[in-house]
C-alpha atoms as a PDB file:
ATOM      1  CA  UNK A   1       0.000   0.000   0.000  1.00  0.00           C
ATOM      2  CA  UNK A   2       1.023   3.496  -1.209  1.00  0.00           C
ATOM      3  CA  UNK A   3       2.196   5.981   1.664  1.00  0.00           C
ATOM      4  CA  UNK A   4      -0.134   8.334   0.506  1.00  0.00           C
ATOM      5  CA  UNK A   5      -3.104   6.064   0.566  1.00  0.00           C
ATOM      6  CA  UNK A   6      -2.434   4.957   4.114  1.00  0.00           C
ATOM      7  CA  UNK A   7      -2.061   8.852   5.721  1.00  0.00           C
ATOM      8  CA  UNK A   8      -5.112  10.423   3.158  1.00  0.00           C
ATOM      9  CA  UNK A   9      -7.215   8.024   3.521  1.00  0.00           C
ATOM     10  CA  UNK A  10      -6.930   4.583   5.616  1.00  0.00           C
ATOM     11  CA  UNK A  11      -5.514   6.545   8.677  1.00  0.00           C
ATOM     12  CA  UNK A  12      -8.433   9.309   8.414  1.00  0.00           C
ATOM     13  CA  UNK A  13     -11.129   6.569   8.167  1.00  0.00           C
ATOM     14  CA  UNK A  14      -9.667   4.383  11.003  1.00  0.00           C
ATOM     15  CA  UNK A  15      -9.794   7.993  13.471  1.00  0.00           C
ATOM     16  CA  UNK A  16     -13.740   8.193  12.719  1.00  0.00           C
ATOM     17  CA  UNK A  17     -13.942   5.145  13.466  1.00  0.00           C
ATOM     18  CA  UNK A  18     -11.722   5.434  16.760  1.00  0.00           C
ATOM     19  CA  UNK A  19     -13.502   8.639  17.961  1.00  0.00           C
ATOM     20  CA  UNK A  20     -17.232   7.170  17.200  1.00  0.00           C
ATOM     21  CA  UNK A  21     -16.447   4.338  18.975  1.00  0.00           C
ATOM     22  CA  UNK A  22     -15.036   6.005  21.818  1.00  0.00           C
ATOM     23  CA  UNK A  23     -17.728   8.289  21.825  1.00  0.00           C
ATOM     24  CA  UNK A  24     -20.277   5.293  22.157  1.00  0.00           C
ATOM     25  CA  UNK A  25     -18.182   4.122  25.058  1.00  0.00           C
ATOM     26  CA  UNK A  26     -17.787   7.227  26.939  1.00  0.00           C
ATOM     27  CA  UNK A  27     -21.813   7.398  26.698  1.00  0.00           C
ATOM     28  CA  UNK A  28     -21.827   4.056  28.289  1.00  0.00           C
ATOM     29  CA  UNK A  29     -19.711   4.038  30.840  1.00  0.00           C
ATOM     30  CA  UNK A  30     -20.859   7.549  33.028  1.00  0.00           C
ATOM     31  CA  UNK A  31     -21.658  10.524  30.608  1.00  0.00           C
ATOM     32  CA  UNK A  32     -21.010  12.639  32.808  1.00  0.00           C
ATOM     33  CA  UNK A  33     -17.789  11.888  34.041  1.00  0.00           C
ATOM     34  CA  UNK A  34     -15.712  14.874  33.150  1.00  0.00           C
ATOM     35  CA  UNK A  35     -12.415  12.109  32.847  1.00  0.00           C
ATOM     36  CA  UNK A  36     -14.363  10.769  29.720  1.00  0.00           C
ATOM     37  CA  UNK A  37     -15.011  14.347  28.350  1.00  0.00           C
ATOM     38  CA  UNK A  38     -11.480  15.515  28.099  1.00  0.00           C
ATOM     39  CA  UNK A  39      -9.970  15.000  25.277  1.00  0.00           C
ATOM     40  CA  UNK A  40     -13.318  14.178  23.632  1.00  0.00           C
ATOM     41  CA  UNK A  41     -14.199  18.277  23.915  1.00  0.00           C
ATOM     42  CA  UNK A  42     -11.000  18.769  22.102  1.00  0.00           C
ATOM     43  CA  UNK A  43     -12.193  16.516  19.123  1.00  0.00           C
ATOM     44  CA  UNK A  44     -15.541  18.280  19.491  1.00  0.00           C
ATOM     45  CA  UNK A  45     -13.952  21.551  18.096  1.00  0.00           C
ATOM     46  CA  UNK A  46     -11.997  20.021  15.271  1.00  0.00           C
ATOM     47  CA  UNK A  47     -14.354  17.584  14.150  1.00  0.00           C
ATOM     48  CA  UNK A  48     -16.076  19.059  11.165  1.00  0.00           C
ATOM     49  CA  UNK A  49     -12.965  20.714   9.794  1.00  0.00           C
ATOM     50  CA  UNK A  50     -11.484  17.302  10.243  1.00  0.00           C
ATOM     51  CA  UNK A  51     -14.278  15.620   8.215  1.00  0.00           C
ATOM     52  CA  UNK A  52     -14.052  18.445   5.244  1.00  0.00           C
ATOM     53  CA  UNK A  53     -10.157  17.569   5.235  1.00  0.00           C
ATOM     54  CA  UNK A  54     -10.673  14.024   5.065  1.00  0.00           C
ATOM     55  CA  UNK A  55     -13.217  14.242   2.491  1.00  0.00           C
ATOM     56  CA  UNK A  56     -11.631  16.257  -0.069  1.00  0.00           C
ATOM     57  CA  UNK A  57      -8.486  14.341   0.468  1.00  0.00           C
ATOM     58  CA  UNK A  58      -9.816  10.423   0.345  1.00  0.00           C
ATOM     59  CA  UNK A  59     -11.926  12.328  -3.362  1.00  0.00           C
ATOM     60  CA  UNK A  60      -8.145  12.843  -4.347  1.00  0.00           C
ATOM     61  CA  UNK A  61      -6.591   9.840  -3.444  1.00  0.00           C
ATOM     62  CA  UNK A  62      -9.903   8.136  -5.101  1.00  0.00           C
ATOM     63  CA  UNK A  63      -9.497  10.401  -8.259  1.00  0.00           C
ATOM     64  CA  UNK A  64      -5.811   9.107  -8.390  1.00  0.00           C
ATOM     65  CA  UNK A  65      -6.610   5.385  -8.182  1.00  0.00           C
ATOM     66  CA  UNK A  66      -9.730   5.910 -10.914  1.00  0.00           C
ATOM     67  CA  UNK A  67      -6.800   7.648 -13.486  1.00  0.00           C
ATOM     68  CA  UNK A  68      -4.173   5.301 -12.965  1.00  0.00           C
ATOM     69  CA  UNK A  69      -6.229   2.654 -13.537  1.00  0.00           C
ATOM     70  CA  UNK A  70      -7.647   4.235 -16.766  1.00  0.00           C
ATOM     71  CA  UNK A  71      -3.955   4.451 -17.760  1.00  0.00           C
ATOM     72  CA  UNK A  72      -3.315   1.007 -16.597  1.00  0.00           C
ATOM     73  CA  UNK A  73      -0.949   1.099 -14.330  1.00  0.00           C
ATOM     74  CA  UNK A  74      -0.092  -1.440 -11.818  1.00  0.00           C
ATOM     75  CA  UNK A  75      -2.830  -1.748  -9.482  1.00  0.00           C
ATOM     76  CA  UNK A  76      -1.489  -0.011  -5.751  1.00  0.00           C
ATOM     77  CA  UNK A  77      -2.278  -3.027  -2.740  1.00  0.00           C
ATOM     78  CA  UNK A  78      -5.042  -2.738  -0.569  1.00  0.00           C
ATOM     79  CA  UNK A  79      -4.815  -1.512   3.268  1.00  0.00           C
ATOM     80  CA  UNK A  80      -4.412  -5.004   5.012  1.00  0.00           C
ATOM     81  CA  UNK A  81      -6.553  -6.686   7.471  1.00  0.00           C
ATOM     82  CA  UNK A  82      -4.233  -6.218  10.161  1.00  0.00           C
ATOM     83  CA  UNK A  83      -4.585  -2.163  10.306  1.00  0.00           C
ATOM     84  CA  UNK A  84      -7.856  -2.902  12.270  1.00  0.00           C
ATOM     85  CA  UNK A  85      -6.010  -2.768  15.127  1.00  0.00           C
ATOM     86  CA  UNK A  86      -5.060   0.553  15.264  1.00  0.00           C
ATOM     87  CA  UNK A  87      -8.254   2.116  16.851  1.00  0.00           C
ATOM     88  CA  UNK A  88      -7.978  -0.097  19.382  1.00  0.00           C
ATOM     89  CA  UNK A  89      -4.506   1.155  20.304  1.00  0.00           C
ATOM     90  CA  UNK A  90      -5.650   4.188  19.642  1.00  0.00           C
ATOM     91  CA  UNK A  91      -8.205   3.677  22.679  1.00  0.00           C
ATOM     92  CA  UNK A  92      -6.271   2.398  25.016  1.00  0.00           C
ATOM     93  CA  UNK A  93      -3.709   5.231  24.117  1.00  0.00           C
ATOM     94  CA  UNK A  94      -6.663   8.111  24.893  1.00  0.00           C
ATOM     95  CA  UNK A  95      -7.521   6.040  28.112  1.00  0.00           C
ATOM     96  CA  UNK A  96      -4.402   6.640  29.558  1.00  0.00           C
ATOM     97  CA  UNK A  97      -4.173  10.089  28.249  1.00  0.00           C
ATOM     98  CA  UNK A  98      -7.400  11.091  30.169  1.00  0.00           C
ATOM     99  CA  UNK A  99      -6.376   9.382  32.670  1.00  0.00           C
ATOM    100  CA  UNK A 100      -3.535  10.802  33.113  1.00  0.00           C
ATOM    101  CA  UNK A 101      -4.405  14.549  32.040  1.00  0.00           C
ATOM    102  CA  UNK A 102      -7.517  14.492  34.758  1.00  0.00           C
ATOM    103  CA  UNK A 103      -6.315  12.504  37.250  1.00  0.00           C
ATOM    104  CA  UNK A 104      -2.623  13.557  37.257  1.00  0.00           C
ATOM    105  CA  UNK A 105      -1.573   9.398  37.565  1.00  0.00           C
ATOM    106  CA  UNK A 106      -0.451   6.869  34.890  1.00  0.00           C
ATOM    107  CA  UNK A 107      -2.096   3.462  36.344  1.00  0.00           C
ATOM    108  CA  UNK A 108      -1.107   0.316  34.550  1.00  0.00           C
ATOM    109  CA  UNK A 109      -3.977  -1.453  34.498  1.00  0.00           C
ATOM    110  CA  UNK A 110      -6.190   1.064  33.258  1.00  0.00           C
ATOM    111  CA  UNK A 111      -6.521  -1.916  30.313  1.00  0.00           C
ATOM    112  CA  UNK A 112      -7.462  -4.356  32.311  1.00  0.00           C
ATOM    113  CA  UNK A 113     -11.004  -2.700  33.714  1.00  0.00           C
ATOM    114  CA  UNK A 114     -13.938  -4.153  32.039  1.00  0.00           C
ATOM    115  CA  UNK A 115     -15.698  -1.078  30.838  1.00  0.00           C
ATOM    116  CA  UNK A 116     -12.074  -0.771  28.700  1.00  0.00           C
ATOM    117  CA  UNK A 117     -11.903  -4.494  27.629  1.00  0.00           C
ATOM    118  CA  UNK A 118     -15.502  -3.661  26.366  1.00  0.00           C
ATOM    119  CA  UNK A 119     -14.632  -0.551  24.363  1.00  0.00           C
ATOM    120  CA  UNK A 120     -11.511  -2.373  23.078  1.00  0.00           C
ATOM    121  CA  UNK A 121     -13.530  -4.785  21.621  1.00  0.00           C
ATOM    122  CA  UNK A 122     -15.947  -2.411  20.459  1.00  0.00           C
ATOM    123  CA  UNK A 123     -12.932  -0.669  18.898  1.00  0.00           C
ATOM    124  CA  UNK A 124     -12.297  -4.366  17.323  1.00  0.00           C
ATOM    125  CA  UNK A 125     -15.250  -3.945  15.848  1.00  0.00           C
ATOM    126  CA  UNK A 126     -15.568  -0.723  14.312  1.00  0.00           C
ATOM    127  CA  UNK A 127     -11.775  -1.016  12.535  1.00  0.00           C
ATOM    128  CA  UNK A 128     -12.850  -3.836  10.515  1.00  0.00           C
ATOM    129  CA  UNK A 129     -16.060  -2.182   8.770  1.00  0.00           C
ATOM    130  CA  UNK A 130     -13.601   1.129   8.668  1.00  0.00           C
ATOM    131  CA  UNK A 131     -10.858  -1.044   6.849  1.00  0.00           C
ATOM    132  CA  UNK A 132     -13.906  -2.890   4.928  1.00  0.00           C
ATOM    133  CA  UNK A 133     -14.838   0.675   3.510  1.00  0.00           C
ATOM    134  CA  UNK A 134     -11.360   1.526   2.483  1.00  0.00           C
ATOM    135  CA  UNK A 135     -10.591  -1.259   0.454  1.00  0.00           C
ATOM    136  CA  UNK A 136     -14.263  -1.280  -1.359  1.00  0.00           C
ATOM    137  CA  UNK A 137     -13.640   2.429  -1.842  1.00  0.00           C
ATOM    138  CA  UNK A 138      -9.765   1.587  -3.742  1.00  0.00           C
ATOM    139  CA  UNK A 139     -11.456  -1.375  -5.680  1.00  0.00           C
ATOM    140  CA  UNK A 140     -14.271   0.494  -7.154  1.00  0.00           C
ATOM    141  CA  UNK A 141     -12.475   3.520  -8.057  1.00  0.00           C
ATOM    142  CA  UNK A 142      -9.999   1.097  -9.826  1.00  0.00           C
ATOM    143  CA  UNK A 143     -12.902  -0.777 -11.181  1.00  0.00           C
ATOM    144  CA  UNK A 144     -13.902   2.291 -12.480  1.00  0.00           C
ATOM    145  CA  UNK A 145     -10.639   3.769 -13.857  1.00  0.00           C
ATOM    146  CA  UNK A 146     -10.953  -0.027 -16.190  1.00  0.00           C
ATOM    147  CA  UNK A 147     -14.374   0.822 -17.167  1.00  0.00           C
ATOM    148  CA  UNK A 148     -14.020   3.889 -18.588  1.00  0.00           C
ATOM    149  CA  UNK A 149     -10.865   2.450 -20.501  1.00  0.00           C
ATOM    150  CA  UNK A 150     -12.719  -0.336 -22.100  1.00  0.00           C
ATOM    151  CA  UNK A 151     -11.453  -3.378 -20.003  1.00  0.00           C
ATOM    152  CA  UNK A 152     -11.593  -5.270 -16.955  1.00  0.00           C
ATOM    153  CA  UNK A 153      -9.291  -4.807 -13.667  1.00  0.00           C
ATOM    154  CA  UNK A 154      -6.610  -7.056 -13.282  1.00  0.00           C
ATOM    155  CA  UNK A 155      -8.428  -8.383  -9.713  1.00  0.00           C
ATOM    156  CA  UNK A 156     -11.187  -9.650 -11.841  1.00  0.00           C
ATOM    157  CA  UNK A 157      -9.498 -11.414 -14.402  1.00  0.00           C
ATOM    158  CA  UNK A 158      -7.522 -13.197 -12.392  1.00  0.00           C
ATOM    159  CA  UNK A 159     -10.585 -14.488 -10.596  1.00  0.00           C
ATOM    160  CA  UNK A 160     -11.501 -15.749 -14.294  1.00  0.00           C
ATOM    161  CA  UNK A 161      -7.835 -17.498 -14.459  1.00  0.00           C
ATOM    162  CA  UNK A 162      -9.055 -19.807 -11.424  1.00  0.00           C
ATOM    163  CA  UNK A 163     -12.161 -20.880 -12.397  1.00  0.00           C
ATOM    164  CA  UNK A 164     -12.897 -24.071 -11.260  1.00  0.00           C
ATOM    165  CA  UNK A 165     -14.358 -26.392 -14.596  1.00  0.00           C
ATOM    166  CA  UNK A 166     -17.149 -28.625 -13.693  1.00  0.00           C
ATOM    167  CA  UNK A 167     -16.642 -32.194 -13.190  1.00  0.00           C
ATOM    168  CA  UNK A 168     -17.841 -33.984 -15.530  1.00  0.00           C
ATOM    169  CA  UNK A 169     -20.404 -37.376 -13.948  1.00  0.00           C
ATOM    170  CA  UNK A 170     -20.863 -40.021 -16.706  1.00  0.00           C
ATOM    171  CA  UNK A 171     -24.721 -41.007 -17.063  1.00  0.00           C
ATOM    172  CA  UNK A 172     -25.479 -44.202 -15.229  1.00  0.00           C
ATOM    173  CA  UNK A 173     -25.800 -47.417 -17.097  1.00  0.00           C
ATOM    174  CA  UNK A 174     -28.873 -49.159 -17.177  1.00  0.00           C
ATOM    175  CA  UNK A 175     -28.154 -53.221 -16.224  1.00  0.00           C
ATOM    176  CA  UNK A 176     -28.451 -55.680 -19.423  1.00  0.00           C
ATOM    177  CA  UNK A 177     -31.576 -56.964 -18.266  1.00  0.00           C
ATOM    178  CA  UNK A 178     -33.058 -53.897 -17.808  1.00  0.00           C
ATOM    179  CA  UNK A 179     -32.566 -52.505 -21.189  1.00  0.00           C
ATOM    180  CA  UNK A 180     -34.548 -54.194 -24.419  1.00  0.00           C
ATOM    181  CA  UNK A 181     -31.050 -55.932 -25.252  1.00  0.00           C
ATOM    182  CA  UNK A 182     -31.988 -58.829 -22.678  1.00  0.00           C
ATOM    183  CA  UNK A 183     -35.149 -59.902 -24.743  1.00  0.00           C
ATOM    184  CA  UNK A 184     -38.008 -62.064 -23.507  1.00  0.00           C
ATOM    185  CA  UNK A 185     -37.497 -63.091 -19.710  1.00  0.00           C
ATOM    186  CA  UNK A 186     -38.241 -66.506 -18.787  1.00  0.00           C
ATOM    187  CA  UNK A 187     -41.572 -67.557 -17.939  1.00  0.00           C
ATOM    188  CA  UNK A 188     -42.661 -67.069 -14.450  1.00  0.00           C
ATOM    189  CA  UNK A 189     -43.326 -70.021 -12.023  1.00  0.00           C
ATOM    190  CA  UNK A 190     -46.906 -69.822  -9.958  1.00  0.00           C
END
C-alpha cells in the first residue's frame, strides 16, 4: 500500500472510526464523568474541519486510483486486514491520556477494567467495517478507472484465471436386463 493512501485516507477513516467508537463508550460508561469528556471536547472543536479535510483528500486519493487505472498502471495493494487494530490502540492510548491529564496518575492497568476491555472490543469492531470501507472504496475507483478504458481490472481477471471447470459425472448405465437388449425373460413359475 502506497504511503499516501495509508495517511489520506486509511488513517483518516480508522480515526472516525476510533472517535465514534469512543464516543459510544464514553456514553456508556458515566456521561457525565468529566475524565471521559477531556480530550473528547477537544475533538468536538476540530471535528467538522477534520471531516471536510478528510473528504476532499480520500476524493483525491480516489481520483488518483480511478486515473491510474484508466492508464493502466499497476494496481497499488489494498490496506491489510491487520490495520484494524489501530483504533484499538488508539483507545487504550486516549484512556491513559485522560487518565492521566484528569487525574494527574499513569495506572497500569487502566486496560485491564472491564468497561475498557468492552470498548476495546468495540474498537475491534468498528476497525474492521472502517478497513472494509477503504478497500471497497480503492477497488471500485480502480474498477472504475478499467471501465471507462474499455477493459476489466486485473483483480477480476484473475478471478476468471481460477475458475474451477465442472466435473464432468458419466450417465449411469442401465443393467443388461433392464434394457430391451436382454429380450423375452423366462416364464414365471406360480
Amino acid at each position: 500500500m502506497r504511503a499516501r493512501t495509508f495517511w489520506f485516507l486509511t488513517l483518516p477513516a480508522l480515526f472516525v472510526a476510533e472517535t465514534a467508537g469512543h464516543t459510544l463508550v464514553a456514553g456508556a460508561i458515566d456521561p457525565t464523568d468529566p475524565r471521559h469528556r477531556v480530550l473528547s471536547n477537544v475533538l468536538e472543536d476540530f471535528a467538522l474541519p477534520f471531516v471536510a479535510c478528510a473528504v476532499l483528500l480520500a476524493a483525491a486519493i480516489l481520483g488518483r486510483r480511478v486515473l491510474a487505472s484508466f492508464r493502466a498502471e499497476r494496481p497499488q495493494p489494498l490496506p491489510a486486514w491487520r490495520l484494524a487494530t489501530l483504533p484499538a490502540l488508539g483507545f487504550l492510548f486516549q484512556e491513559y491520556a485522560e487518565q492521566l491529564v484528569h487525574d494527574g496518575r499513569f495506572a497500569a492497568l487502566t486496560a485491564l477494567e472491564p468497561m475498557v476491555l468492552i470498548g476495546v472490543a468495540l474498537q475491534l469492531a468498528s476497525g474492521l467495517p472502517a478497513i472494509w470501507l477503504v478497500r471497497t472504496l480503492l477497488r471500485a475507483a480502480e474498477q472504475l478507472g478499467c471501465t471507462l478504458a474499455g477493459r476489466r481490472p486485473r483483480w477480476a481477471r484473475q478471478t476468471h484465471r481460477l475458475r474451477v471447470r465442472p466435473f464432468h459425472t458419466p450417465e449411469p448405465r442401465l443393467p443388461v436386463l433392464a434394457s430391451q437388449q436382454a429380450g423375452r425373460a423366462p416364464p414365471a413359475v406360480a
